[in-house]
N, C-alpha and C. Protein backbone atom coordinates (compact mmCIF):
# COMPACT_ATOMS: atom_id res chain seq x y z
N UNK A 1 -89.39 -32.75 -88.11
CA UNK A 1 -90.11 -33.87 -87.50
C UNK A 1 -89.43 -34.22 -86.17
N UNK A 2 -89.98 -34.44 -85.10
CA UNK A 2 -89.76 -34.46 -83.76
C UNK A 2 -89.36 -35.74 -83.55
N UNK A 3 -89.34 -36.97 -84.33
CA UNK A 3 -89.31 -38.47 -83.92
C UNK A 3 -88.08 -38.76 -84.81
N UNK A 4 -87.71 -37.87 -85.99
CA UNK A 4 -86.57 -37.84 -86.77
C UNK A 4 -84.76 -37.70 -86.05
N UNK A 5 -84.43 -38.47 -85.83
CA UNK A 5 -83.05 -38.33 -85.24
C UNK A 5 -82.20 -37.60 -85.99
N UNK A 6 -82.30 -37.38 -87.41
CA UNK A 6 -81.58 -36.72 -88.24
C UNK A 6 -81.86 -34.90 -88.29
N UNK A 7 -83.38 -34.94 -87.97
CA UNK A 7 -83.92 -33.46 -88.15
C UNK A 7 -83.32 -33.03 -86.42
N UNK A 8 -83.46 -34.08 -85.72
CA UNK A 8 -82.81 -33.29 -84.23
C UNK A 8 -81.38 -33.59 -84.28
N UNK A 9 -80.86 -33.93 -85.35
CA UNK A 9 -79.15 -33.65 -85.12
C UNK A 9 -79.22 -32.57 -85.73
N UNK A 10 -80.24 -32.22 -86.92
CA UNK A 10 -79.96 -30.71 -87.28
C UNK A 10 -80.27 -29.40 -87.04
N UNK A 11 -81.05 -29.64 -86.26
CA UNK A 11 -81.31 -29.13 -84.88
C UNK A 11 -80.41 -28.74 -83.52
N UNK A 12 -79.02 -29.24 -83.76
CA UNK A 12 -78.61 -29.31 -82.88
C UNK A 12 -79.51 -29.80 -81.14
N UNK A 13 -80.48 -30.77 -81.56
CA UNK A 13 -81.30 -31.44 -80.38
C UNK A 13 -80.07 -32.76 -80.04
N UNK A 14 -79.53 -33.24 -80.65
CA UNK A 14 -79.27 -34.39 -80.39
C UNK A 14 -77.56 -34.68 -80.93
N UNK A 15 -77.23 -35.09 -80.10
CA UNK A 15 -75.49 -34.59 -80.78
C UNK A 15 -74.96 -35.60 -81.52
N UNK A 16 -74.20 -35.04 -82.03
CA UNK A 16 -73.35 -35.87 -83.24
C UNK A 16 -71.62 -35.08 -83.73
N UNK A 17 -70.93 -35.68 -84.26
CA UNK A 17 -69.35 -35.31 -84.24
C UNK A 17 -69.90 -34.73 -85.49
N UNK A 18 -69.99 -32.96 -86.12
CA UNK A 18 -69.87 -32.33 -87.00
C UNK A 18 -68.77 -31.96 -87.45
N UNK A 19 -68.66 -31.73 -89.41
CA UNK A 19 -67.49 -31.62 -90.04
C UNK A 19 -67.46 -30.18 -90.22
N UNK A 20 -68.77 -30.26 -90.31
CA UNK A 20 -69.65 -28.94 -91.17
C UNK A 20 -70.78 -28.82 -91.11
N UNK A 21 -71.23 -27.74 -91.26
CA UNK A 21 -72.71 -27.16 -91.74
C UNK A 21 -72.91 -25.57 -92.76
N UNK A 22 -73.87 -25.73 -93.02
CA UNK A 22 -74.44 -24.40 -93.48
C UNK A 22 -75.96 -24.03 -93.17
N UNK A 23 -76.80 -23.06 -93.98
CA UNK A 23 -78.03 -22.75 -93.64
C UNK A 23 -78.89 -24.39 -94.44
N UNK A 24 -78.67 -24.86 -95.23
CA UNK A 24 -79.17 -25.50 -96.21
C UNK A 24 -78.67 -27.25 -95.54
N UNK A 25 -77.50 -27.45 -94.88
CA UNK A 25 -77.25 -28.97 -95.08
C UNK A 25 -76.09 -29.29 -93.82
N UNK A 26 -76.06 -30.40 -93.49
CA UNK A 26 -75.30 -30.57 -92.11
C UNK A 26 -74.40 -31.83 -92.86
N UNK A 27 -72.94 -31.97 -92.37
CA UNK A 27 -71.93 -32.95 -92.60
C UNK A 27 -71.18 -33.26 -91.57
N UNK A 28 -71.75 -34.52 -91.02
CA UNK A 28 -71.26 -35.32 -89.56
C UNK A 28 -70.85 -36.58 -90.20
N UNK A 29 -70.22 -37.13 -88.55
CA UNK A 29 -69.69 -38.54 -89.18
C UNK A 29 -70.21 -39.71 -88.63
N UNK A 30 -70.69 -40.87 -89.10
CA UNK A 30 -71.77 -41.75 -88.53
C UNK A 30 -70.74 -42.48 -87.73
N UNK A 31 -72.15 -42.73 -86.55
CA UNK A 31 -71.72 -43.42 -85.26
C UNK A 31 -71.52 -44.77 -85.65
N UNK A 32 -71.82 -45.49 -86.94
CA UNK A 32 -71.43 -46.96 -86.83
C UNK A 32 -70.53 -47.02 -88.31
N UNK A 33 -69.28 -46.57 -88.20
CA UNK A 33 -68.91 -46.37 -89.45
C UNK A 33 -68.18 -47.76 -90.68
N UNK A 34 -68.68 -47.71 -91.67
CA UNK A 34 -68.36 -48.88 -92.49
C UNK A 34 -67.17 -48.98 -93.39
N UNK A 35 -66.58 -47.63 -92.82
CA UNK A 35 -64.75 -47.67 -93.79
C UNK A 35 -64.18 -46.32 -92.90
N UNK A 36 -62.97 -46.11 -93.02
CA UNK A 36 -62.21 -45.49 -92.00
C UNK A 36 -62.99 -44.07 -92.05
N UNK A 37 -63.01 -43.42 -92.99
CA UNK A 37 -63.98 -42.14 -92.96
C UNK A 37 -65.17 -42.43 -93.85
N UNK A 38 -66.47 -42.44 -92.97
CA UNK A 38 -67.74 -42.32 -93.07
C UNK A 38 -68.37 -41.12 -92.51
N UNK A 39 -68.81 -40.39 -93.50
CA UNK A 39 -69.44 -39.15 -93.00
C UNK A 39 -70.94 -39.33 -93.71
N UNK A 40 -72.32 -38.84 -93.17
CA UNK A 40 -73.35 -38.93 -93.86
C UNK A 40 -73.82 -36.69 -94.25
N UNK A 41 -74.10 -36.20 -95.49
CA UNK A 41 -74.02 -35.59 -95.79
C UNK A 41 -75.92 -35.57 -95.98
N UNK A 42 -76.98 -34.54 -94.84
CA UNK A 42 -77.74 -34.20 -94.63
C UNK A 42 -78.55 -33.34 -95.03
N UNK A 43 -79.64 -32.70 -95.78
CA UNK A 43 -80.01 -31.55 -95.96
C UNK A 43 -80.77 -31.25 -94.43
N UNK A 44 -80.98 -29.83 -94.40
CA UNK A 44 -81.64 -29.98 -92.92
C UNK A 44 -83.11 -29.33 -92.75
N UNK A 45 -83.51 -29.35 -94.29
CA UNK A 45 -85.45 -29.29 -94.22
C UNK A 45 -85.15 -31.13 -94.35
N UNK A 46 -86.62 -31.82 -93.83
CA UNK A 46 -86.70 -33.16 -93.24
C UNK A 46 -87.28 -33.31 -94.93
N UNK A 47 -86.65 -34.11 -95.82
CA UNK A 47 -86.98 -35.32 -97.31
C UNK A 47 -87.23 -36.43 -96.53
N UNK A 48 -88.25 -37.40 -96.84
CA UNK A 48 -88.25 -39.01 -96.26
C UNK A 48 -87.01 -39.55 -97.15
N UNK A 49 -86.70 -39.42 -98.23
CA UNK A 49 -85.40 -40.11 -99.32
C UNK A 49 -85.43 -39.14 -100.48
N UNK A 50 -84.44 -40.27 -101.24
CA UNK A 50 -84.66 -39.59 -102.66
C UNK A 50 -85.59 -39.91 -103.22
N UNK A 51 -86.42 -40.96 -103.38
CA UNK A 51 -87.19 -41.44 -104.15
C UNK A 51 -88.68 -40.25 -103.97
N UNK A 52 -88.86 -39.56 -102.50
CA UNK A 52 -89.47 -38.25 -102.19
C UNK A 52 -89.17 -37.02 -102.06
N UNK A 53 -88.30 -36.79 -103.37
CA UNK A 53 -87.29 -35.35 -102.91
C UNK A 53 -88.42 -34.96 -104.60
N UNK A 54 -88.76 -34.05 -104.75
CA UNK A 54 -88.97 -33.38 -106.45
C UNK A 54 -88.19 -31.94 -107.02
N UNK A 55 -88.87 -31.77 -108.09
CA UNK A 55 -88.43 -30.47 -108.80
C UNK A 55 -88.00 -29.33 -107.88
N UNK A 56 -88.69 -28.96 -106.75
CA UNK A 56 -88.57 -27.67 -105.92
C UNK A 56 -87.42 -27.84 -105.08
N UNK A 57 -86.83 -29.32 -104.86
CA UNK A 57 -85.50 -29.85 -104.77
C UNK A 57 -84.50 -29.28 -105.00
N UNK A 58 -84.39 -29.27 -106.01
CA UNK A 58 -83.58 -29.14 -107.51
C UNK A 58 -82.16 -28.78 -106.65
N UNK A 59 -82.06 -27.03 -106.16
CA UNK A 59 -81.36 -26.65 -105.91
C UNK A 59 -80.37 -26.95 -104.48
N UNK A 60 -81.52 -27.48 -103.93
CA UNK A 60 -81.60 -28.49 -102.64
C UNK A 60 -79.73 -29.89 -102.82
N UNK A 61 -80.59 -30.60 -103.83
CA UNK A 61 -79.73 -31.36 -104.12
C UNK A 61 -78.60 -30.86 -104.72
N UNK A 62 -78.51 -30.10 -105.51
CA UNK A 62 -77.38 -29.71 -105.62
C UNK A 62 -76.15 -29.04 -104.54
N UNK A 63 -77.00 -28.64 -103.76
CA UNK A 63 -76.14 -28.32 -102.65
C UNK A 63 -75.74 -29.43 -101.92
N UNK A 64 -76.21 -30.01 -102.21
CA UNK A 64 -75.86 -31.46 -100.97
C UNK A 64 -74.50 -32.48 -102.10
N UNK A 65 -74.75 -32.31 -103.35
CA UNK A 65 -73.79 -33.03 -104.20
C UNK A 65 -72.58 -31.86 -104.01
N UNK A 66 -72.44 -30.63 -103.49
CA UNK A 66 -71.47 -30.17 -103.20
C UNK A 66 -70.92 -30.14 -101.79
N UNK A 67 -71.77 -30.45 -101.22
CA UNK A 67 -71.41 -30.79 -99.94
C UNK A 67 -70.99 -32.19 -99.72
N UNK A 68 -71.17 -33.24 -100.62
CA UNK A 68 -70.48 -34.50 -100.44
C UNK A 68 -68.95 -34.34 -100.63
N UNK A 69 -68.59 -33.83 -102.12
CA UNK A 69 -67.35 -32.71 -102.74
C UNK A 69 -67.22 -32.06 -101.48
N UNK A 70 -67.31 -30.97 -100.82
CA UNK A 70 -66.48 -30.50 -99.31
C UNK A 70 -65.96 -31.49 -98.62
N UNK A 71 -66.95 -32.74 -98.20
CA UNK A 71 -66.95 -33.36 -96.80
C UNK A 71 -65.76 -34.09 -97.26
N UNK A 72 -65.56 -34.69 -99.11
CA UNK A 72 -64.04 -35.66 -99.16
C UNK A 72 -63.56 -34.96 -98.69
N UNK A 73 -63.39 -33.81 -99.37
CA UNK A 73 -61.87 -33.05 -99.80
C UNK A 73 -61.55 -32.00 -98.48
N UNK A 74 -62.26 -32.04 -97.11
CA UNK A 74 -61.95 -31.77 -95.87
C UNK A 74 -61.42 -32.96 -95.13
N UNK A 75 -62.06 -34.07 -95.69
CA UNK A 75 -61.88 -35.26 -95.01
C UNK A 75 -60.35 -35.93 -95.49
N UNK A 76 -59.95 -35.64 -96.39
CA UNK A 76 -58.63 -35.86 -96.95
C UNK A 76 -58.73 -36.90 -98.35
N UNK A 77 -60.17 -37.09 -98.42
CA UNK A 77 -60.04 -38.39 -99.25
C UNK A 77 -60.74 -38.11 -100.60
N UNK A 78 -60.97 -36.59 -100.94
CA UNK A 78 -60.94 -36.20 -102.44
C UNK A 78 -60.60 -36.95 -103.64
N UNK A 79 -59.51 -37.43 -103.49
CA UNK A 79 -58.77 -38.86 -104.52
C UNK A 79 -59.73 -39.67 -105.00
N UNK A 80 -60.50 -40.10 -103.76
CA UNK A 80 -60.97 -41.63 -104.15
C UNK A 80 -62.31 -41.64 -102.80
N UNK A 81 -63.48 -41.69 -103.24
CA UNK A 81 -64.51 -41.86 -101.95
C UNK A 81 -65.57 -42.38 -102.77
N UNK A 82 -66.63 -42.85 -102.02
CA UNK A 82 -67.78 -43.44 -102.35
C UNK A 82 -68.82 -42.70 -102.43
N UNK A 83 -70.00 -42.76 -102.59
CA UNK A 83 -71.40 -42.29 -101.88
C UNK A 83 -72.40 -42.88 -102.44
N UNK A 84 -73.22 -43.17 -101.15
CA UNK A 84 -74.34 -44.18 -101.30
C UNK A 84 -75.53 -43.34 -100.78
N UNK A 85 -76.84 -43.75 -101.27
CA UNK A 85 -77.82 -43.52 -100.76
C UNK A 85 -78.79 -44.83 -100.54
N UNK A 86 -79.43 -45.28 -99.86
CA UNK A 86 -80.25 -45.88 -99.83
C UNK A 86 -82.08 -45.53 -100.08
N UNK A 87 -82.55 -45.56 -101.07
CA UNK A 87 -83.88 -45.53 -100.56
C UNK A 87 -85.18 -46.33 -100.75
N UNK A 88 -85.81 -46.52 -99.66
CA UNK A 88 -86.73 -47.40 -98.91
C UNK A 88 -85.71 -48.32 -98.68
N UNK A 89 -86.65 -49.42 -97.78
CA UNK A 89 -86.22 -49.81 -96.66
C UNK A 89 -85.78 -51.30 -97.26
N UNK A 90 -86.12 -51.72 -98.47
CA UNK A 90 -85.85 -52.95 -99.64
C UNK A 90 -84.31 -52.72 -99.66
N UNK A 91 -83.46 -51.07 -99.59
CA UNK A 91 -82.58 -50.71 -100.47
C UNK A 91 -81.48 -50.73 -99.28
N UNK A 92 -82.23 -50.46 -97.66
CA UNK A 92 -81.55 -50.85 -96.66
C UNK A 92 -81.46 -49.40 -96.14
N UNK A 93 -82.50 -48.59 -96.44
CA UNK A 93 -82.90 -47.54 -95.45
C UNK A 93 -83.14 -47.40 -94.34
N UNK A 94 -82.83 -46.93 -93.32
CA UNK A 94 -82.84 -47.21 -91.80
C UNK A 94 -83.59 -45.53 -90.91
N UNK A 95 -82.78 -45.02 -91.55
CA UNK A 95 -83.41 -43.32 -91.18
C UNK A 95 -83.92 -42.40 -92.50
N UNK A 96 -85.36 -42.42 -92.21
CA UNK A 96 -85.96 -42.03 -93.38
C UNK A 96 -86.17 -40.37 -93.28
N UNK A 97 -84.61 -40.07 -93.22
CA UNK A 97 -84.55 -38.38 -94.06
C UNK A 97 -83.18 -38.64 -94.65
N UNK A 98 -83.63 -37.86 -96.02
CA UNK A 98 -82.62 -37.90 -97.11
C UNK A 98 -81.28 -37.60 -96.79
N UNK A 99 -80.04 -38.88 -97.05
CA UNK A 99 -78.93 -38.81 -96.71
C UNK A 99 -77.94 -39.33 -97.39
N UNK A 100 -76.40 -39.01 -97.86
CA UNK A 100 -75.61 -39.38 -98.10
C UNK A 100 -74.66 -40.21 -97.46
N UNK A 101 -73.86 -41.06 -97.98
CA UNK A 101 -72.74 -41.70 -96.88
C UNK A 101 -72.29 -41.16 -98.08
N UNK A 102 -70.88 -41.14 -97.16
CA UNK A 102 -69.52 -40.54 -97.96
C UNK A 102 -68.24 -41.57 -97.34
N UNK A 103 -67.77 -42.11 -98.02
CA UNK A 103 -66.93 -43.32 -97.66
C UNK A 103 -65.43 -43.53 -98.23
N UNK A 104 -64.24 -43.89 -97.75
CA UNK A 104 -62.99 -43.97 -98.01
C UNK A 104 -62.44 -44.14 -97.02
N UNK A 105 -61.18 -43.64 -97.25
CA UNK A 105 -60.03 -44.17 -96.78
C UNK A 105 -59.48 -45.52 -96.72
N UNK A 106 -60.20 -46.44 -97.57
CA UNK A 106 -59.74 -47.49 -97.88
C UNK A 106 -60.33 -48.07 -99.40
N UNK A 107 -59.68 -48.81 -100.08
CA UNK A 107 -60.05 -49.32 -100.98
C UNK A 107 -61.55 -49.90 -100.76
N UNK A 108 -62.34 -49.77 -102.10
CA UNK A 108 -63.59 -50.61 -102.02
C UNK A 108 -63.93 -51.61 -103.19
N UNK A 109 -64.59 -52.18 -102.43
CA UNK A 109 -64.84 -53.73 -103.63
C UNK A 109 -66.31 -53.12 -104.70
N UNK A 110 -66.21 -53.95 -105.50
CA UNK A 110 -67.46 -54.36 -106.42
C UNK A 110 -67.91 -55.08 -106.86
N UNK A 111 -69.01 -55.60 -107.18
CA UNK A 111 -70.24 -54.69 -107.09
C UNK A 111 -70.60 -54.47 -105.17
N UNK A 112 -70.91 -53.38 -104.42
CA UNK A 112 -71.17 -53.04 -103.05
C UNK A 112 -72.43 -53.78 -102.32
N UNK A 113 -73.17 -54.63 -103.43
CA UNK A 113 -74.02 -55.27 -102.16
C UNK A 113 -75.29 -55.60 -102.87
């Protein structure tokens, strides 16, 4: 999608500080970050969320739950990290293609919000 900021970062259209990539999923680190390492963990066919990801997924997501697993444990924070998804815009969705935050390097509170 051409209006997607996420499909043109994976695209390499639009730049962003990358950790990683593969054929299947991109791992950069967000420009407004909410704990010392914030990385958002991307697939790079365009999902609107999870709540629109299905069965033909499947394998999809799984790559991306291993790619959250890379992005700590490159990022140094394997130990102890977060990950959030938001979906729709009730949940505080902002860019509607399916994404991970990956979060640490500091302690986090609970319940998150």
């Amino acid at each position: 999608m051409s209006d997607c900021v996420f499909c043109r970062i994976a695209n390499h259209q639009a730049p962003a500080r990358v950790l990683f990539e593969d054929d299947h999923l991109m791992v950069f680190h967000d420009i407004a970050p909410r704990a010392p390492v914030h990385l958002l963990v991307i697939p790079k066919e365009h999902i609107p969320s999870l709540a629109e990801a299905s069965r033909e997924h499947l394998e999809l997501l799984g790559r991306l739950l291993l790619g959250v697993q890379r992005a700590a444990r490159e990022a140094g924070i394997a130990h102890a990290f977060r990950v959030v998804t938001n979906s729709g815009e009730g949940a505080g969705q902002s860019v509607f293609h399916l994404h991970f935050h990956v979060l640490g390097g500091r302690r986090m509170a609970w319940p998150p919000g």
